[in-house]
ModelCIF file with pLDDT and N, C-alpha, C, O atoms, coordinates in Angstrom:
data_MODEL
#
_entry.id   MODEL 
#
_entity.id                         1 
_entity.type                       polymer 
_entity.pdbx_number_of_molecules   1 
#
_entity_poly.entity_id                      1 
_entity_poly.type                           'polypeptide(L)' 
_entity_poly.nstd_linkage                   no 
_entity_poly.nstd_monomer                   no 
_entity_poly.pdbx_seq_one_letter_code       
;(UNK)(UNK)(UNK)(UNK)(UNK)(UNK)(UNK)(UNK)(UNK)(UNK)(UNK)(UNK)(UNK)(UNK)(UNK)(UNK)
(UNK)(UNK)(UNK)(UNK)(UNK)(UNK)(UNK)(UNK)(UNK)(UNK)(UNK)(UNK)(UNK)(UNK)(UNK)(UNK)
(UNK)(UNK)(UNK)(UNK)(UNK)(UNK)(UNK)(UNK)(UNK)(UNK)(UNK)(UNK)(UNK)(UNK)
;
_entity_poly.pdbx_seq_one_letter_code_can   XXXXXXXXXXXXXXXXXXXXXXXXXXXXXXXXXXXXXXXXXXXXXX 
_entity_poly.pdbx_strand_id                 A 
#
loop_
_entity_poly_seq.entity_id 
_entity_poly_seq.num 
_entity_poly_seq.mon_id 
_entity_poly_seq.hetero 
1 1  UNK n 
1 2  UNK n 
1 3  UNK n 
1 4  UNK n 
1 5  UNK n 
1 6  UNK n 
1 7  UNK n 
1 8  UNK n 
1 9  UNK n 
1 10 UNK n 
1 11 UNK n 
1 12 UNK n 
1 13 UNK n 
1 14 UNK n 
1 15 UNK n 
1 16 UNK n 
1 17 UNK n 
1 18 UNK n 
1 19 UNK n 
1 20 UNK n 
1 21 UNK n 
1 22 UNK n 
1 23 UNK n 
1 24 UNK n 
1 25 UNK n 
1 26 UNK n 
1 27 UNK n 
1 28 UNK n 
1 29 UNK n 
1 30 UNK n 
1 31 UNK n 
1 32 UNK n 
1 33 UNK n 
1 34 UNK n 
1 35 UNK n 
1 36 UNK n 
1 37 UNK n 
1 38 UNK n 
1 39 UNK n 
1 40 UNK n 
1 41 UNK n 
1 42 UNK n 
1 43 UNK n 
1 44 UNK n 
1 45 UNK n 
1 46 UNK n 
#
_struct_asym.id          A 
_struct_asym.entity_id   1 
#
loop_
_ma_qa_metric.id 
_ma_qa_metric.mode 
_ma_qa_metric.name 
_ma_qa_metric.software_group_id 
_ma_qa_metric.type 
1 global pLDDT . pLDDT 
2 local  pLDDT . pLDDT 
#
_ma_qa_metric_global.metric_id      1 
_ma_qa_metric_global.metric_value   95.80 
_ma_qa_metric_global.model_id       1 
_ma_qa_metric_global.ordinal_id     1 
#
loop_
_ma_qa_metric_local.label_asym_id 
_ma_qa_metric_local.label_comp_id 
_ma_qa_metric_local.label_seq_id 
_ma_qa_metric_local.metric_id 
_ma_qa_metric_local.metric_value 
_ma_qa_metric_local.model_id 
_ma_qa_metric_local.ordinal_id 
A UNK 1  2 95.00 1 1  
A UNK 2  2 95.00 1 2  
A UNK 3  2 96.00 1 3  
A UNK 4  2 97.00 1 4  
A UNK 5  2 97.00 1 5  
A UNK 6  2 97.00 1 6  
A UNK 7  2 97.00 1 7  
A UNK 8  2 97.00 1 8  
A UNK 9  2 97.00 1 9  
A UNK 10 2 97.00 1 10 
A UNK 11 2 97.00 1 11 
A UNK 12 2 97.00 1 12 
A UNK 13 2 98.00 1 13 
A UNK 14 2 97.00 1 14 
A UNK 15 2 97.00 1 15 
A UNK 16 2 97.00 1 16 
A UNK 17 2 97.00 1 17 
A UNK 18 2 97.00 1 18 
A UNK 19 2 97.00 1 19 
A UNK 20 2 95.00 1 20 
A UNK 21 2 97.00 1 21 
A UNK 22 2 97.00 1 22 
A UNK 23 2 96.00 1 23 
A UNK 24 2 96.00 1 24 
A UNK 25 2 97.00 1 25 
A UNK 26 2 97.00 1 26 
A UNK 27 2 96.00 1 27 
A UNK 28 2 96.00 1 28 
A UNK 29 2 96.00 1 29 
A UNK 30 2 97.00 1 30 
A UNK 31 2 96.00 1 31 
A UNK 32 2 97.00 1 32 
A UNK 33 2 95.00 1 33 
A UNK 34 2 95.00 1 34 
A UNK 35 2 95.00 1 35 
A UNK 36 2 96.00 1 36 
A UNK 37 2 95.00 1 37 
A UNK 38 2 95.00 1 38 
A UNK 39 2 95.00 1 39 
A UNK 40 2 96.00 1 40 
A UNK 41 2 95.00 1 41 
A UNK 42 2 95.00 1 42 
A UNK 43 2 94.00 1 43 
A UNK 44 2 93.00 1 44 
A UNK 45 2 90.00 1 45 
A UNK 46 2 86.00 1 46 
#
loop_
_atom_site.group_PDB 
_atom_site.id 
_atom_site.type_symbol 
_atom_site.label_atom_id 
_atom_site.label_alt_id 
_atom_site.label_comp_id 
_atom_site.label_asym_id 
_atom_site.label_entity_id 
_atom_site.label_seq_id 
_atom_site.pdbx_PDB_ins_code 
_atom_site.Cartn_x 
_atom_site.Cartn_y 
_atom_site.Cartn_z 
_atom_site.occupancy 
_atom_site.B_iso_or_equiv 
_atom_site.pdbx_formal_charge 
_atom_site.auth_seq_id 
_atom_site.auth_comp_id 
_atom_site.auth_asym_id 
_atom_site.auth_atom_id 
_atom_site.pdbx_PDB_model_num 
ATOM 1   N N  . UNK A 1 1  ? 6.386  9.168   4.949   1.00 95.00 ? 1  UNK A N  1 
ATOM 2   C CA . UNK A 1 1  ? 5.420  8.436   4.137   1.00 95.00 ? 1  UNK A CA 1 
ATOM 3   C C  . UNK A 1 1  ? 4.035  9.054   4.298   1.00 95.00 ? 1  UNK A C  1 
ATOM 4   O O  . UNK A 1 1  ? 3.502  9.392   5.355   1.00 95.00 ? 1  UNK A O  1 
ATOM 5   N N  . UNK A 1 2  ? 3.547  9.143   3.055   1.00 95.00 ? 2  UNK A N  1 
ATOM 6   C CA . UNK A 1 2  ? 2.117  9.714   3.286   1.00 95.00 ? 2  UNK A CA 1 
ATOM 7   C C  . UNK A 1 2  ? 1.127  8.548   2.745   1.00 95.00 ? 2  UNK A C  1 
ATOM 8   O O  . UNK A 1 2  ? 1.206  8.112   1.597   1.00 95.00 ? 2  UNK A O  1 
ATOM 9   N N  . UNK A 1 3  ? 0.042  8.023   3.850   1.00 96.00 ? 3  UNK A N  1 
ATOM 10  C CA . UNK A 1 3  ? -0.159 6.703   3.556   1.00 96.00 ? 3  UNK A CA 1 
ATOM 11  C C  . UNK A 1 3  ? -2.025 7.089   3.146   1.00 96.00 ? 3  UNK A C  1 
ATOM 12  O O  . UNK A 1 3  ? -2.587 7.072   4.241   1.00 96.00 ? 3  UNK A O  1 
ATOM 13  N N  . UNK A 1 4  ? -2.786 7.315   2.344   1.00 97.00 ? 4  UNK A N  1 
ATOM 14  C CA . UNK A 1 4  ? -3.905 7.428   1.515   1.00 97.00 ? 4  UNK A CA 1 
ATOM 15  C C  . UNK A 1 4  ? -4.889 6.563   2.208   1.00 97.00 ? 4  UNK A C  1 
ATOM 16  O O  . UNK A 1 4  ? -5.423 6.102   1.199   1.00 97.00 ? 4  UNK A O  1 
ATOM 17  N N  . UNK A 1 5  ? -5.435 6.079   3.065   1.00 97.00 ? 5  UNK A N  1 
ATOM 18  C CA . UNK A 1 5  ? -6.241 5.143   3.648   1.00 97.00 ? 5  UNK A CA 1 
ATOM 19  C C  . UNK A 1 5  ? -8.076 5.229   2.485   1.00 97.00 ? 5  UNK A C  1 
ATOM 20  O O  . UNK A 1 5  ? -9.017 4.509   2.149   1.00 97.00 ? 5  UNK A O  1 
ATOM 21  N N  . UNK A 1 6  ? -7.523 6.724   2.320   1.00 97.00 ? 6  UNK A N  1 
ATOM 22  C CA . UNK A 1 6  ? -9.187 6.138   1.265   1.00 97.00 ? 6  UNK A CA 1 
ATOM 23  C C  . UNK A 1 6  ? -8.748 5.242   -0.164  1.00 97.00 ? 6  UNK A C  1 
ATOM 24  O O  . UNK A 1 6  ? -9.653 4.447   -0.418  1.00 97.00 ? 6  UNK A O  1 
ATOM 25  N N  . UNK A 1 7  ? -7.853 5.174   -0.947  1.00 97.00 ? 7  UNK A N  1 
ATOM 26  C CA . UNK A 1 7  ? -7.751 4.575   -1.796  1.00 97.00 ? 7  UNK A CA 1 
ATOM 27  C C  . UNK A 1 7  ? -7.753 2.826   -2.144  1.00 97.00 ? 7  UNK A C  1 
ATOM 28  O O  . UNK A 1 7  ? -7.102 2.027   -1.470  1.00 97.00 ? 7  UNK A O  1 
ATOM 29  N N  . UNK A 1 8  ? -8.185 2.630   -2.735  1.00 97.00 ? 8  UNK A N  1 
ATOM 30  C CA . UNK A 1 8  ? -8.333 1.267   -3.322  1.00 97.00 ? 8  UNK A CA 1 
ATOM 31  C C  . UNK A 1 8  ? -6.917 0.417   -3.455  1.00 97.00 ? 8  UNK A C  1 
ATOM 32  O O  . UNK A 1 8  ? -5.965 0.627   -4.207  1.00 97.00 ? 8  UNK A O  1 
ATOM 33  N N  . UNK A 1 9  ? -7.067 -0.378  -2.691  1.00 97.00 ? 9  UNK A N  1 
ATOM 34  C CA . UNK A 1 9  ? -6.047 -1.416  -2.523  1.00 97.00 ? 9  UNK A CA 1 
ATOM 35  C C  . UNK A 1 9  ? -5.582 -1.285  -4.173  1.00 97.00 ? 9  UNK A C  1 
ATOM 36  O O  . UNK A 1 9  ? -5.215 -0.158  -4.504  1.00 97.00 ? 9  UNK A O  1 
ATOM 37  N N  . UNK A 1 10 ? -5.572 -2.141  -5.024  1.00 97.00 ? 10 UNK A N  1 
ATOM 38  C CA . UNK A 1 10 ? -5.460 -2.048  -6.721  1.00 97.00 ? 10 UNK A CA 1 
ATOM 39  C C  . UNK A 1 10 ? -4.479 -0.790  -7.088  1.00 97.00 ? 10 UNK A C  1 
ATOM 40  O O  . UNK A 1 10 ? -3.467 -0.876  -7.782  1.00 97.00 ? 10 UNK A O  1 
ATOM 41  N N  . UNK A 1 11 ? -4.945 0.289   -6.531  1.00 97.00 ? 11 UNK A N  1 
ATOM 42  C CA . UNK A 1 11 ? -4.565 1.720   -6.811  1.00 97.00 ? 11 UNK A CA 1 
ATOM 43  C C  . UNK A 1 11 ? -3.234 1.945   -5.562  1.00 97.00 ? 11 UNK A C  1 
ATOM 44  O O  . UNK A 1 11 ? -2.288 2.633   -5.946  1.00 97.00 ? 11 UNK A O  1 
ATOM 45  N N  . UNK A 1 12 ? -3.191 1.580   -4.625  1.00 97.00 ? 12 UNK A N  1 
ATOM 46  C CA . UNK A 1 12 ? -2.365 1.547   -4.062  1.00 97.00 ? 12 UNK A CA 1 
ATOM 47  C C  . UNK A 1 12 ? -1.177 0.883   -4.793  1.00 97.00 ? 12 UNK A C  1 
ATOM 48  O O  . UNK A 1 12 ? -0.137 1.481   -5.069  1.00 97.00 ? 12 UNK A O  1 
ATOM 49  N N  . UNK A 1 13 ? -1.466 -0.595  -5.122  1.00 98.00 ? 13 UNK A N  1 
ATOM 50  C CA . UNK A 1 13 ? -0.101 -0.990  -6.127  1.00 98.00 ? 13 UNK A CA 1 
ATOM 51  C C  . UNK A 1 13 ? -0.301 -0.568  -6.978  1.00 98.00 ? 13 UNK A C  1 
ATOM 52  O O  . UNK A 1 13 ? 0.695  -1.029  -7.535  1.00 98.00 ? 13 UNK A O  1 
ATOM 53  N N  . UNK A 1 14 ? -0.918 0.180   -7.985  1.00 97.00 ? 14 UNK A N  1 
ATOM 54  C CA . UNK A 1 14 ? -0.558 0.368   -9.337  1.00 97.00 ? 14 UNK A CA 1 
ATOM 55  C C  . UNK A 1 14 ? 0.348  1.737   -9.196  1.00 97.00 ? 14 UNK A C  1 
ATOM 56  O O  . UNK A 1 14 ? 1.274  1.839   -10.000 1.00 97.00 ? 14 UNK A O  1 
ATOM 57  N N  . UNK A 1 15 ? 0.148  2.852   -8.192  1.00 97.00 ? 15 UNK A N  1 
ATOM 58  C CA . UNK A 1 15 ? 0.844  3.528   -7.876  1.00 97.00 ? 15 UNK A CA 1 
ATOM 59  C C  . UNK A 1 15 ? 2.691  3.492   -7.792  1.00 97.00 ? 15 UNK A C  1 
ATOM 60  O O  . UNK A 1 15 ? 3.496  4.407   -7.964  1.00 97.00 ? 15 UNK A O  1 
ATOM 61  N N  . UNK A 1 16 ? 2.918  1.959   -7.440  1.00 97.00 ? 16 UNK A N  1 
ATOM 62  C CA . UNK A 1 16 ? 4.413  1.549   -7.606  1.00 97.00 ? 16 UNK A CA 1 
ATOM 63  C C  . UNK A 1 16 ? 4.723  1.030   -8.660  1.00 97.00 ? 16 UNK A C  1 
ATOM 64  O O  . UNK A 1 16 ? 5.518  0.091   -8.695  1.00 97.00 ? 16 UNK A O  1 
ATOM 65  N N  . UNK A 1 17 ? 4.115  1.576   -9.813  1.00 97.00 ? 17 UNK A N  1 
ATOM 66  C CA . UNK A 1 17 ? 4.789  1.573   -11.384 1.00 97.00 ? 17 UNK A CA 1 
ATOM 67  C C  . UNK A 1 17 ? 5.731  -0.030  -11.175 1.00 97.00 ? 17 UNK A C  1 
ATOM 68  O O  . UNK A 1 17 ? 6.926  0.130   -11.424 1.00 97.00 ? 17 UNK A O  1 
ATOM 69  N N  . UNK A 1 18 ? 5.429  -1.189  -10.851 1.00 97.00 ? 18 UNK A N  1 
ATOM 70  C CA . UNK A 1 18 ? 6.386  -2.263  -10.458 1.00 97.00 ? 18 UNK A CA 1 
ATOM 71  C C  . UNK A 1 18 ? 6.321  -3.115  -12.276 1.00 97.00 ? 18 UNK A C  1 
ATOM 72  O O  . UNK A 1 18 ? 5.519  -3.245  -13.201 1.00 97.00 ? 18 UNK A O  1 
ATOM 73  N N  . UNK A 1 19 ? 7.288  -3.379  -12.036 1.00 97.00 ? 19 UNK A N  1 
ATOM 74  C CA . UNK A 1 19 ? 7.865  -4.303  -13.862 1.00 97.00 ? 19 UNK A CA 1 
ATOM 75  C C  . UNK A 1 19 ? 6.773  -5.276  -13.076 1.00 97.00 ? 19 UNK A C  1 
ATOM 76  O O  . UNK A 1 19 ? 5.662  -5.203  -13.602 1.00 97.00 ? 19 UNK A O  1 
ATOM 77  N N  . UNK A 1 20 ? 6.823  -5.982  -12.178 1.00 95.00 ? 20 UNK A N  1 
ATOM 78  C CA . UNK A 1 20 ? 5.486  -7.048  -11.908 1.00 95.00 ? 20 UNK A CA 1 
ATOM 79  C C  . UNK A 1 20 ? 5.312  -7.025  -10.370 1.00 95.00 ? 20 UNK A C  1 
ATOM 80  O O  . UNK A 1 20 ? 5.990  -6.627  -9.422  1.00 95.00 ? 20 UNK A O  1 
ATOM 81  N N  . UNK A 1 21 ? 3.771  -7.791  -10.579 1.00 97.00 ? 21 UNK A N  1 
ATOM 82  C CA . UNK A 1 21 ? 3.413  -8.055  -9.065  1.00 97.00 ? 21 UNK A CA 1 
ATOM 83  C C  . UNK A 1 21 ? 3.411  -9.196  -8.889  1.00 97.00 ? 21 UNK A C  1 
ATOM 84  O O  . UNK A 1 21 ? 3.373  -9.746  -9.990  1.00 97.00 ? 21 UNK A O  1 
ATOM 85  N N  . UNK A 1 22 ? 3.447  -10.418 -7.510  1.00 97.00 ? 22 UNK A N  1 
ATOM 86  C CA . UNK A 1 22 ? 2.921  -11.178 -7.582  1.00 97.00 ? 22 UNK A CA 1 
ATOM 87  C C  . UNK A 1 22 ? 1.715  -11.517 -7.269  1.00 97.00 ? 22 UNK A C  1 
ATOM 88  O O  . UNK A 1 22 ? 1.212  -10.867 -6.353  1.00 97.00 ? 22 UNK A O  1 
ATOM 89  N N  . UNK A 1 23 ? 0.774  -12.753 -7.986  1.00 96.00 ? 23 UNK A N  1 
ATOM 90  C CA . UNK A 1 23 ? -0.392 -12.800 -8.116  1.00 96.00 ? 23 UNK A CA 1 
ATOM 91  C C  . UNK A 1 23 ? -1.244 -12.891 -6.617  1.00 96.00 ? 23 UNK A C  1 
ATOM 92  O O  . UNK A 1 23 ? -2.318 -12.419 -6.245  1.00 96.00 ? 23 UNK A O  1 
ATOM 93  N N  . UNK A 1 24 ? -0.360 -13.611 -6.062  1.00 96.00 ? 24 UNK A N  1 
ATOM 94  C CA . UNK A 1 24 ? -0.907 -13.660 -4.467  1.00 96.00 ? 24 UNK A CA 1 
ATOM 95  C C  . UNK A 1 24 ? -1.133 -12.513 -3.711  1.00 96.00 ? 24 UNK A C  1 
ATOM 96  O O  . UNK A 1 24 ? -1.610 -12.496 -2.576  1.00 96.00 ? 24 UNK A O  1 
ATOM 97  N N  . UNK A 1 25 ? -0.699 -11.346 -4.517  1.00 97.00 ? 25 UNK A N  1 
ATOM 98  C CA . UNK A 1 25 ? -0.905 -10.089 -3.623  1.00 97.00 ? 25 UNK A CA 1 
ATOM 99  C C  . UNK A 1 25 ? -2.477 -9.252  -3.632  1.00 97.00 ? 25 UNK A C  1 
ATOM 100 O O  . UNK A 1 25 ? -2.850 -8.398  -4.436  1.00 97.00 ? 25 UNK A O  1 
ATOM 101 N N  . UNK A 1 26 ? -3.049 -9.688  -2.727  1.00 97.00 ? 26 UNK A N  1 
ATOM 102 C CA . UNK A 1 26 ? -4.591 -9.257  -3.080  1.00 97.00 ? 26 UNK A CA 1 
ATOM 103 C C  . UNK A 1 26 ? -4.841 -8.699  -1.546  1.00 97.00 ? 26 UNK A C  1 
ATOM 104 O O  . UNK A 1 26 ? -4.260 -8.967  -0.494  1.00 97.00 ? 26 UNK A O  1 
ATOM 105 N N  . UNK A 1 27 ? -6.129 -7.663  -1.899  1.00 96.00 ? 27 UNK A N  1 
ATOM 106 C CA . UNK A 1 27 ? -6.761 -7.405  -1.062  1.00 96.00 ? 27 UNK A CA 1 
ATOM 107 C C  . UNK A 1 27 ? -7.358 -8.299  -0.014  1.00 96.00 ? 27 UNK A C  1 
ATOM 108 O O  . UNK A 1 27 ? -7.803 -7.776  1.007   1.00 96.00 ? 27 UNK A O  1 
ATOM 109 N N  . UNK A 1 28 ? -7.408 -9.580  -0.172  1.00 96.00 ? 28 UNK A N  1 
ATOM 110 C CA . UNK A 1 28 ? -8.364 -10.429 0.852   1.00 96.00 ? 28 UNK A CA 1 
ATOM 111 C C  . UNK A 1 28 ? -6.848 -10.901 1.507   1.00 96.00 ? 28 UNK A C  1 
ATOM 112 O O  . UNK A 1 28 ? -6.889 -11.292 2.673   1.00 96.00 ? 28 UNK A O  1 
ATOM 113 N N  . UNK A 1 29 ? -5.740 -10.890 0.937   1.00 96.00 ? 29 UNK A N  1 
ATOM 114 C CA . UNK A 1 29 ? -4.740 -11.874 1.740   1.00 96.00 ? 29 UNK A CA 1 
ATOM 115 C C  . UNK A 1 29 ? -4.012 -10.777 2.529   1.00 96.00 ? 29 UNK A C  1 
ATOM 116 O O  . UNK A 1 29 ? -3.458 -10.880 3.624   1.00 96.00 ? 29 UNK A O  1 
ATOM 117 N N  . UNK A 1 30 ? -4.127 -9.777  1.787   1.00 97.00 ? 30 UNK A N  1 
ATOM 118 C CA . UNK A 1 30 ? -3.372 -8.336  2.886   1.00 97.00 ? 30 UNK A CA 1 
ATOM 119 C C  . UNK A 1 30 ? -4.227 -7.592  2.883   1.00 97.00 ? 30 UNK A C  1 
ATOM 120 O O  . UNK A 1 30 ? -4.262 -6.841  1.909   1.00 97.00 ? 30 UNK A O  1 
ATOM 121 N N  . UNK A 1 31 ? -5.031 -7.478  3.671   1.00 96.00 ? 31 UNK A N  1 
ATOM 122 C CA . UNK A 1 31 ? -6.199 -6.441  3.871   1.00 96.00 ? 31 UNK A CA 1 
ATOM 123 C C  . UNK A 1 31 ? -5.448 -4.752  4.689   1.00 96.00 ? 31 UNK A C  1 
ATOM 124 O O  . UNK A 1 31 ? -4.405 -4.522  5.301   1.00 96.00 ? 31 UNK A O  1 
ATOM 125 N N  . UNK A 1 32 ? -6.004 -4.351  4.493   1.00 97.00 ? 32 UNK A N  1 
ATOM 126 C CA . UNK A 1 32 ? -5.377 -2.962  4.941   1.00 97.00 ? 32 UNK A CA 1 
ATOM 127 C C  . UNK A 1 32 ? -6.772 -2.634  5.675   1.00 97.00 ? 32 UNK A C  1 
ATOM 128 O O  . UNK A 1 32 ? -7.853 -3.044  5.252   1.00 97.00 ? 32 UNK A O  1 
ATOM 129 N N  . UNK A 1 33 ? -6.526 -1.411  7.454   1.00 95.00 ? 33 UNK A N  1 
ATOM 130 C CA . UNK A 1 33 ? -7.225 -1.068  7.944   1.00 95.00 ? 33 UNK A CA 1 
ATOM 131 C C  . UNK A 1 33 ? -7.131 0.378   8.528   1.00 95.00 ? 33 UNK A C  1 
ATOM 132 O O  . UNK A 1 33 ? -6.233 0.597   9.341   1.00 95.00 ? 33 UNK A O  1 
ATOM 133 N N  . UNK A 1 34 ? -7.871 1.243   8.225   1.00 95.00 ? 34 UNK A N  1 
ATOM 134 C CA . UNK A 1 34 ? -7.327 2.711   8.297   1.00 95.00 ? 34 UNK A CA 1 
ATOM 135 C C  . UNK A 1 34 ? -8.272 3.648   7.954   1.00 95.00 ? 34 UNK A C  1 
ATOM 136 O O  . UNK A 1 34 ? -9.396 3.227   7.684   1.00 95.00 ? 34 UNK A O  1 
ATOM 137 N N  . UNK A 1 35 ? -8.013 5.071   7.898   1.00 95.00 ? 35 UNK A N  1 
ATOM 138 C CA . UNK A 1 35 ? -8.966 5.880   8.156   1.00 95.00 ? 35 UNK A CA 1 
ATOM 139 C C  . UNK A 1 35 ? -8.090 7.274   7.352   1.00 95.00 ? 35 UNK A C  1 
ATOM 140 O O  . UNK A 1 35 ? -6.917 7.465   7.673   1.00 95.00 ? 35 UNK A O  1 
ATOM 141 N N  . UNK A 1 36 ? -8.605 7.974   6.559   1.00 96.00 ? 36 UNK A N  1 
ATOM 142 C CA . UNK A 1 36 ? -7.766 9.374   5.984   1.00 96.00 ? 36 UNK A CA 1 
ATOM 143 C C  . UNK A 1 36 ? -6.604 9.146   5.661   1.00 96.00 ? 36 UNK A C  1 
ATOM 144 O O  . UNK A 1 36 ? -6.051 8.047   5.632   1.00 96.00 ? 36 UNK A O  1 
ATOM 145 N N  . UNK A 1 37 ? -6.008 10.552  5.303   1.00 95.00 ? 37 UNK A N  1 
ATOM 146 C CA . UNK A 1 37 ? -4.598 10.644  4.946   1.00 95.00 ? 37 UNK A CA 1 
ATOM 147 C C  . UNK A 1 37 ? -3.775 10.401  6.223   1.00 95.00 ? 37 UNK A C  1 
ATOM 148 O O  . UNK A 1 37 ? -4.153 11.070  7.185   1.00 95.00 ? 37 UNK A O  1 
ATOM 149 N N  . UNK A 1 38 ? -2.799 9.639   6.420   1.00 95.00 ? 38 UNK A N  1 
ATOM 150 C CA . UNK A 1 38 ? -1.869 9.442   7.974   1.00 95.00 ? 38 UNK A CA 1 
ATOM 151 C C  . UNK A 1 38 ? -0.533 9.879   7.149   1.00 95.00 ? 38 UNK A C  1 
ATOM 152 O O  . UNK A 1 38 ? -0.294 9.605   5.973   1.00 95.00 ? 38 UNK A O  1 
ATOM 153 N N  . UNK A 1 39 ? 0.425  10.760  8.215   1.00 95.00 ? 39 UNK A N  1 
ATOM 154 C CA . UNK A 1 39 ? 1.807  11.323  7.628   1.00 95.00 ? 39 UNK A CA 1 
ATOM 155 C C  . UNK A 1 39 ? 2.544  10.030  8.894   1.00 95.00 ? 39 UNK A C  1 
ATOM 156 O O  . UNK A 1 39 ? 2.277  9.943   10.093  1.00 95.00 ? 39 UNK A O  1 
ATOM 157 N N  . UNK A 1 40 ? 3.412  9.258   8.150   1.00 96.00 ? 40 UNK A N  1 
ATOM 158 C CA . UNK A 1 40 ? 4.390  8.372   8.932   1.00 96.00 ? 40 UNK A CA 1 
ATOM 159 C C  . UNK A 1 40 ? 5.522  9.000   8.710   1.00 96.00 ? 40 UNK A C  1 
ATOM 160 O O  . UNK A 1 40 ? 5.728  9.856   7.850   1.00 96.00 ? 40 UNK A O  1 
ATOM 161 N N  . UNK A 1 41 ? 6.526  8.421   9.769   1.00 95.00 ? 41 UNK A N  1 
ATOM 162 C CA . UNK A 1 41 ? 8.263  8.505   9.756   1.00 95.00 ? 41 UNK A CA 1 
ATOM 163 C C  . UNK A 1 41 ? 8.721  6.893   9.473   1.00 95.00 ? 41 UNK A C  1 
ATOM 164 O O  . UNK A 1 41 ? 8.100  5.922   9.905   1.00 95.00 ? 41 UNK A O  1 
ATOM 165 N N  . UNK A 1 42 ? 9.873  6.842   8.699   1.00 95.00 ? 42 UNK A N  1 
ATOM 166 C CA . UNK A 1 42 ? 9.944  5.447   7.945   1.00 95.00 ? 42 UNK A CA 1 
ATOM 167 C C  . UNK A 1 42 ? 11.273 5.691   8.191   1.00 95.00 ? 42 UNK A C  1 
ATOM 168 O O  . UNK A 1 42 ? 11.843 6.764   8.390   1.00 95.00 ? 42 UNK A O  1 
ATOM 169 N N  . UNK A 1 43 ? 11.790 4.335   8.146   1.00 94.00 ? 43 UNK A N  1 
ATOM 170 C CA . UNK A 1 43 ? 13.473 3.777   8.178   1.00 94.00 ? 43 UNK A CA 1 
ATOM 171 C C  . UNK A 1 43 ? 13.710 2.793   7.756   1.00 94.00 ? 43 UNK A C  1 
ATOM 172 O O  . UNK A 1 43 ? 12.943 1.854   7.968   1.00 94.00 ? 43 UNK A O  1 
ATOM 173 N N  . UNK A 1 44 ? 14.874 2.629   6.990   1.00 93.00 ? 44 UNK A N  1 
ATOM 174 C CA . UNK A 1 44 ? 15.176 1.123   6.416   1.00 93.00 ? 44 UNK A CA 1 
ATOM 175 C C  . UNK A 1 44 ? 16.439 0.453   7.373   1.00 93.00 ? 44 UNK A C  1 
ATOM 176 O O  . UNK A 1 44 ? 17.472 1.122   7.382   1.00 93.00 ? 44 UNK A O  1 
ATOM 177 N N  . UNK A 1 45 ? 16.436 -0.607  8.048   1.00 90.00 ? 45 UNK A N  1 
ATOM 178 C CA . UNK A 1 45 ? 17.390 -1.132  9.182   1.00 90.00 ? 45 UNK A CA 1 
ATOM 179 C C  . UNK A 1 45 ? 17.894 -2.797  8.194   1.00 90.00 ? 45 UNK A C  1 
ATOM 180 O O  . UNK A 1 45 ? 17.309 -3.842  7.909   1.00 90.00 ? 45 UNK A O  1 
ATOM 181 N N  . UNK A 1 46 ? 19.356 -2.190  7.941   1.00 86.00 ? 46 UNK A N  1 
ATOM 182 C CA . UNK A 1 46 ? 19.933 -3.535  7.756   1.00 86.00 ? 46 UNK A CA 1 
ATOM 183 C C  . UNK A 1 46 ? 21.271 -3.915  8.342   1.00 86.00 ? 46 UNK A C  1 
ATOM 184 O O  . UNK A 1 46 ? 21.722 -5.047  8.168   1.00 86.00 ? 46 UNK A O  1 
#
């Protein structure tokens, strides 16, 4: 995962092309905290 820390919350979801969002999903209720481009390792566990 390559995670963008300068970009705009807004731009972050519009980036996931999603059929919809829900409305509750905002910058003040999920704030994000970070600094530059960060390279992560990701896994999905079910």
């Amino acid at each position: 995962l390559i995670v963008d820390y300068n970009l705009p919350f807004a731009e972050m979801v519009a980036l996931g092309h999603y059929d919809w969002v829900n409305d509750n999903i905002t910058s003040k209720r999920f704030p994000i905290v970070g600094e530059g481009v960060v390279r992560y390792e990701a896994k999905l566990f079910q």
